[in-house]
N, C-alpha and C. Protein backbone atom coordinates (compact mmCIF):
# COMPACT_ATOMS: atom_id res chain seq x y z
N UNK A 1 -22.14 -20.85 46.61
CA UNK A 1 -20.70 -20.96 46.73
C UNK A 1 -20.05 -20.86 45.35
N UNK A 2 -19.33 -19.99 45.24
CA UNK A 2 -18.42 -19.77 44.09
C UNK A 2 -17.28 -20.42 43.95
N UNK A 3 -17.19 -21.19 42.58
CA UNK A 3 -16.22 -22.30 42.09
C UNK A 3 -14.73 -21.82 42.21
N UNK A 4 -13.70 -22.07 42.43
CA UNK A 4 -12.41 -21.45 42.74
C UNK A 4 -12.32 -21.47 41.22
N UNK A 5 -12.56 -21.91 40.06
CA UNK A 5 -12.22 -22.15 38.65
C UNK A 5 -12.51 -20.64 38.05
N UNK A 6 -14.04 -20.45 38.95
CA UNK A 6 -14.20 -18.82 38.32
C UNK A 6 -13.52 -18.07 39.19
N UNK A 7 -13.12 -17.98 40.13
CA UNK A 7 -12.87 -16.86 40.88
C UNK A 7 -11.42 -16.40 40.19
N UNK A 8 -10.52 -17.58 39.89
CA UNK A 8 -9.05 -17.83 39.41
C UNK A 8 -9.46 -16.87 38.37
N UNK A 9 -10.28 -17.44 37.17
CA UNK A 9 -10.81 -16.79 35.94
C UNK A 9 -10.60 -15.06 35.91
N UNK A 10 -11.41 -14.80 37.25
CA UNK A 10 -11.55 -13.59 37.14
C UNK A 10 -10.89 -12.71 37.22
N UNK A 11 -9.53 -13.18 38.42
CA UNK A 11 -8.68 -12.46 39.16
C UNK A 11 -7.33 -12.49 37.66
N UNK A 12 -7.69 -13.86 36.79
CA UNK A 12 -6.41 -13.34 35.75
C UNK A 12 -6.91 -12.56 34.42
N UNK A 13 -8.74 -12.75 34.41
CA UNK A 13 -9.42 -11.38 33.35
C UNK A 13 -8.83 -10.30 33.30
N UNK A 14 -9.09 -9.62 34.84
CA UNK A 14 -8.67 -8.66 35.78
C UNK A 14 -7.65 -8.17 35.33
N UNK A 15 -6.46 -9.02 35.95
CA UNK A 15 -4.93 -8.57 35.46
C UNK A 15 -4.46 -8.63 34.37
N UNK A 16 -5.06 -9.05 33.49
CA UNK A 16 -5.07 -8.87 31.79
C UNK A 16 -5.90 -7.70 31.63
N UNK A 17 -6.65 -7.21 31.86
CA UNK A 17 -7.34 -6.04 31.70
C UNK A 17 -6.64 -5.15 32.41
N UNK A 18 -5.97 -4.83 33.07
CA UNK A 18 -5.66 -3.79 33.86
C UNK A 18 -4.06 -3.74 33.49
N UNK A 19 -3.43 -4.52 32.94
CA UNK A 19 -2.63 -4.67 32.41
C UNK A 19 -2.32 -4.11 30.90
N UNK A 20 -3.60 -4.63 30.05
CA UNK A 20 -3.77 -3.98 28.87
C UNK A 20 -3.59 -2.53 28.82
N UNK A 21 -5.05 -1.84 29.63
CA UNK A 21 -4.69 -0.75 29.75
C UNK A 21 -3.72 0.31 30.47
N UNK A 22 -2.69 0.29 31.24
CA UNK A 22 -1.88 0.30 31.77
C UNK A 22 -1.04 0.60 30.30
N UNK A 23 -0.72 -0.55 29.40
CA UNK A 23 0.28 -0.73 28.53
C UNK A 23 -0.43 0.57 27.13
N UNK A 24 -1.77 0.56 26.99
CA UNK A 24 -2.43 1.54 26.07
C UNK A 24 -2.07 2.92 26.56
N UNK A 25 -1.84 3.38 28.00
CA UNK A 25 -1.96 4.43 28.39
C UNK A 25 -0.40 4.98 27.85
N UNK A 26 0.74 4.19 28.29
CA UNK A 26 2.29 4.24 28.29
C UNK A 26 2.33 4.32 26.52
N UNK A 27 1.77 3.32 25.67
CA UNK A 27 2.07 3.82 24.23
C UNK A 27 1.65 4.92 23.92
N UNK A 28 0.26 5.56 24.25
CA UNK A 28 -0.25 6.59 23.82
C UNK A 28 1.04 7.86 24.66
N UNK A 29 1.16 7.99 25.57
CA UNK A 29 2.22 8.86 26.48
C UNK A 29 3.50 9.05 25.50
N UNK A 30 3.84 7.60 25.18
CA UNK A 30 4.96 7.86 24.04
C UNK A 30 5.10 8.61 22.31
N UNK A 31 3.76 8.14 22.27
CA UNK A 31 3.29 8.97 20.98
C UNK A 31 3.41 10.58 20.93
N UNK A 32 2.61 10.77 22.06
CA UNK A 32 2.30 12.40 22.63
C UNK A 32 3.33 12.96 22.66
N UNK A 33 4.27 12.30 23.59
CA UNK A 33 6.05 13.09 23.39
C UNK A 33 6.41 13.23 22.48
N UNK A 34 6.58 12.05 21.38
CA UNK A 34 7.05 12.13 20.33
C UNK A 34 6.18 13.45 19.61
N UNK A 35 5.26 13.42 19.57
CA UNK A 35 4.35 14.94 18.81
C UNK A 35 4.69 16.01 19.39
N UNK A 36 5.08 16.69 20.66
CA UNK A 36 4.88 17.58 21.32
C UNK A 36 6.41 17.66 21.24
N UNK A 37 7.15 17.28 21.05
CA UNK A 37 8.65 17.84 22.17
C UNK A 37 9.50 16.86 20.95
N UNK A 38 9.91 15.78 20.57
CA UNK A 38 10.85 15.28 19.43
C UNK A 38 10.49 16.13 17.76
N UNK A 39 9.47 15.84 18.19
CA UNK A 39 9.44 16.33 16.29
C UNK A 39 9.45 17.38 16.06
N UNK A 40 8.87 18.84 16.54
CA UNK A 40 9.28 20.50 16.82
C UNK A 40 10.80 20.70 16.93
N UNK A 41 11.16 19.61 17.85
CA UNK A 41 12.63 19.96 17.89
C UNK A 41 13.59 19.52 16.90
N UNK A 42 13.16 18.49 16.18
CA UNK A 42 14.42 17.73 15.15
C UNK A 42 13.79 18.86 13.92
N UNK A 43 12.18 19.67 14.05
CA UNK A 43 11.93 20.43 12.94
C UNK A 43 12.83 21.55 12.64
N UNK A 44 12.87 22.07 14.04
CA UNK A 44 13.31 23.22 14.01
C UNK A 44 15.06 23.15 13.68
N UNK A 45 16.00 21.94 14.42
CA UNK A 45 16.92 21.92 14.56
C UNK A 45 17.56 21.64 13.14
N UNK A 46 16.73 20.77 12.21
CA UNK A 46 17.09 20.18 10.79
C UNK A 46 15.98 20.43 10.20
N UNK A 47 15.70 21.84 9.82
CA UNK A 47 15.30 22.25 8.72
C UNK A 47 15.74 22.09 7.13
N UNK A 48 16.95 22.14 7.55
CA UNK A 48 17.19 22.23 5.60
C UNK A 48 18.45 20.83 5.75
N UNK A 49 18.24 19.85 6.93
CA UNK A 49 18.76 18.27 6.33
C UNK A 49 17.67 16.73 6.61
N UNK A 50 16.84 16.64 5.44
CA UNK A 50 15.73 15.84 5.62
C UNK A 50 16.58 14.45 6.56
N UNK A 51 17.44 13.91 5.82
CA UNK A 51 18.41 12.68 6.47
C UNK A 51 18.77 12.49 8.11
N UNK A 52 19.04 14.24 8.25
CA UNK A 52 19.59 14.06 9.66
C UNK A 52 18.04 14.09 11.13
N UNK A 53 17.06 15.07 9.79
CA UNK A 53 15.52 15.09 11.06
C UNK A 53 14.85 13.47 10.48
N UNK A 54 14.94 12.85 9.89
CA UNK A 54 14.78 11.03 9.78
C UNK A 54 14.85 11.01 11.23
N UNK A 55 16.68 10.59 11.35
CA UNK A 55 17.28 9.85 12.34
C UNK A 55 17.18 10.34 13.82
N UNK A 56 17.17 11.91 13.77
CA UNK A 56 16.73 12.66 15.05
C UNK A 56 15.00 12.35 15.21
N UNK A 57 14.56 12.36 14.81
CA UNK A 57 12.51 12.02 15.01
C UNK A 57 12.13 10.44 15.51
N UNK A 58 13.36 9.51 15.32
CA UNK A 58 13.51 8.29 15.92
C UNK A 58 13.78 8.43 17.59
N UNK A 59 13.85 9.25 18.12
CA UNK A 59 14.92 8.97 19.28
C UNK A 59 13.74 9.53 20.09
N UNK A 60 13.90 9.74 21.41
CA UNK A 60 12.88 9.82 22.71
C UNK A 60 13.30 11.26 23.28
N UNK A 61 12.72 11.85 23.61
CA UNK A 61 12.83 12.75 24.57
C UNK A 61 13.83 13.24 25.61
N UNK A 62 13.67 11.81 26.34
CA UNK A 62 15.28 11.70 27.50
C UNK A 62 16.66 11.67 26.47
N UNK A 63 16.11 10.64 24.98
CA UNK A 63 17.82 10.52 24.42
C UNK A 63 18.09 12.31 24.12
N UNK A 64 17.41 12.92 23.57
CA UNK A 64 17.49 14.11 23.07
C UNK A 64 18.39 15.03 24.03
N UNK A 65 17.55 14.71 25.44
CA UNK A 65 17.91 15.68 26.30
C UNK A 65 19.44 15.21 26.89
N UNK A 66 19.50 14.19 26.72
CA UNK A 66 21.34 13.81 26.99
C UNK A 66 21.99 13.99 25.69
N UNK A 67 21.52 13.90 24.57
CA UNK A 67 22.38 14.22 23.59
C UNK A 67 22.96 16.16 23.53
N UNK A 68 21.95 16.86 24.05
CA UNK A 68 22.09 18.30 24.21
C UNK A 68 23.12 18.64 25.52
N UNK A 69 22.71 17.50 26.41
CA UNK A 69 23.53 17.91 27.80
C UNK A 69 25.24 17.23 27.13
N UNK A 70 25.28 16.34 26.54
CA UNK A 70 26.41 15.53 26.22
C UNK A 70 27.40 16.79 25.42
N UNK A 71 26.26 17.31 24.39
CA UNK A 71 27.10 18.47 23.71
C UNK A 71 27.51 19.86 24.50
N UNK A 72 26.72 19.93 24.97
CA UNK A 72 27.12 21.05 26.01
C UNK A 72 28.03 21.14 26.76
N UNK A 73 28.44 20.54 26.94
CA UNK A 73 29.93 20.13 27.72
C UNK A 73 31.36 20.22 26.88
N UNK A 74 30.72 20.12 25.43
CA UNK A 74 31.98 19.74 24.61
C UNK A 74 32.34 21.28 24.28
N UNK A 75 33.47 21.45 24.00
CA UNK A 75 33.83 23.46 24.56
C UNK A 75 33.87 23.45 22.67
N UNK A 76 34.52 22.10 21.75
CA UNK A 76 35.25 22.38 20.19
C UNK A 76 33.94 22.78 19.62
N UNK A 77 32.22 23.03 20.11
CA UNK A 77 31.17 23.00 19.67
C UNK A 77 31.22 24.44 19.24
N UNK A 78 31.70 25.39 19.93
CA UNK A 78 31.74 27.15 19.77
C UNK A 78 32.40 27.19 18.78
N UNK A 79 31.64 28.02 18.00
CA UNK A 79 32.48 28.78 16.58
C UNK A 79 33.23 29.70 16.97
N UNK A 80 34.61 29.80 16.28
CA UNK A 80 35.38 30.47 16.60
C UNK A 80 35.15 31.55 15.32
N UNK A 81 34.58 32.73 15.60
CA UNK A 81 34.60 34.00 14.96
C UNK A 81 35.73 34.49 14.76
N UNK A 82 35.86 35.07 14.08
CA UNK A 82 37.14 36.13 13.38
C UNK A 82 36.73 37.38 13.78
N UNK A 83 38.00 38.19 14.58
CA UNK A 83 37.56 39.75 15.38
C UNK A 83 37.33 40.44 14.39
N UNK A 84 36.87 41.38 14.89
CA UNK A 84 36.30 42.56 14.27
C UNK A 84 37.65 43.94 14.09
N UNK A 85 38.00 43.69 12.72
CA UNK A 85 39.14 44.91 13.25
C UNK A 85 38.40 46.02 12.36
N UNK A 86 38.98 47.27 12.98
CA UNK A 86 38.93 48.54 12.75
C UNK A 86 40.01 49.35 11.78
C-alpha cells in the first residue's frame, strides 16, 4: 500500500516537471522569433540608425506586426513626390 505522502509527492514532482518544461519550450519559442523574424527585420529596416534597431530588436513579433498594420493606415506616411515636368 502506497503512503498518500508519496503519492501527493509525486503528483506535485510531476506538475513541477511538466510545468518546467512547458515554460523551457515557450522561452526557447520566444528566442527563435526574436532570431528569425524581429532582428532581420529591425536589420533591414534600420540599417544606417544603430539607436532606432536597439529599440526596434526589443519588441515581439505581434508588436511589430501592429506597429506596420497601425502605420499602414496612416495615408501622411506617402511621400509626396514632385511631378515630372517636361
Amino acid at each position: 500500500m502506497k503512503t498518500p505522502i508519496k503519492t501527493i509527492g509525486k503528483i506535485i514532482f510531476s506538475t513541477i516537471l511538466i510545468s518546467g518544461i512547458v515554460f523551457g519550450i515557450n522561452q526557447y519559442q520566444n528566442i527563435m522569433d526574436k532570431k528569425n523574424y524581429v532582428e532581420p527585420y529591425c536589420a533591414a529596416k534600420y540599417q544606417h540608425n544603430v539607436d532606432d534597431y536597439k529599440t526596434c530588436k526589443v519588441m515581439t513579433p505581434t508588436q511589430i506586426l501592429t506597429d506596420l498594420k497601425d502605420k499602414s493606415n496612416i495615408i501622411s506616411e506617402v511621400v509626396d513626390l514632385p511631378t515630372i515636368k517636361m
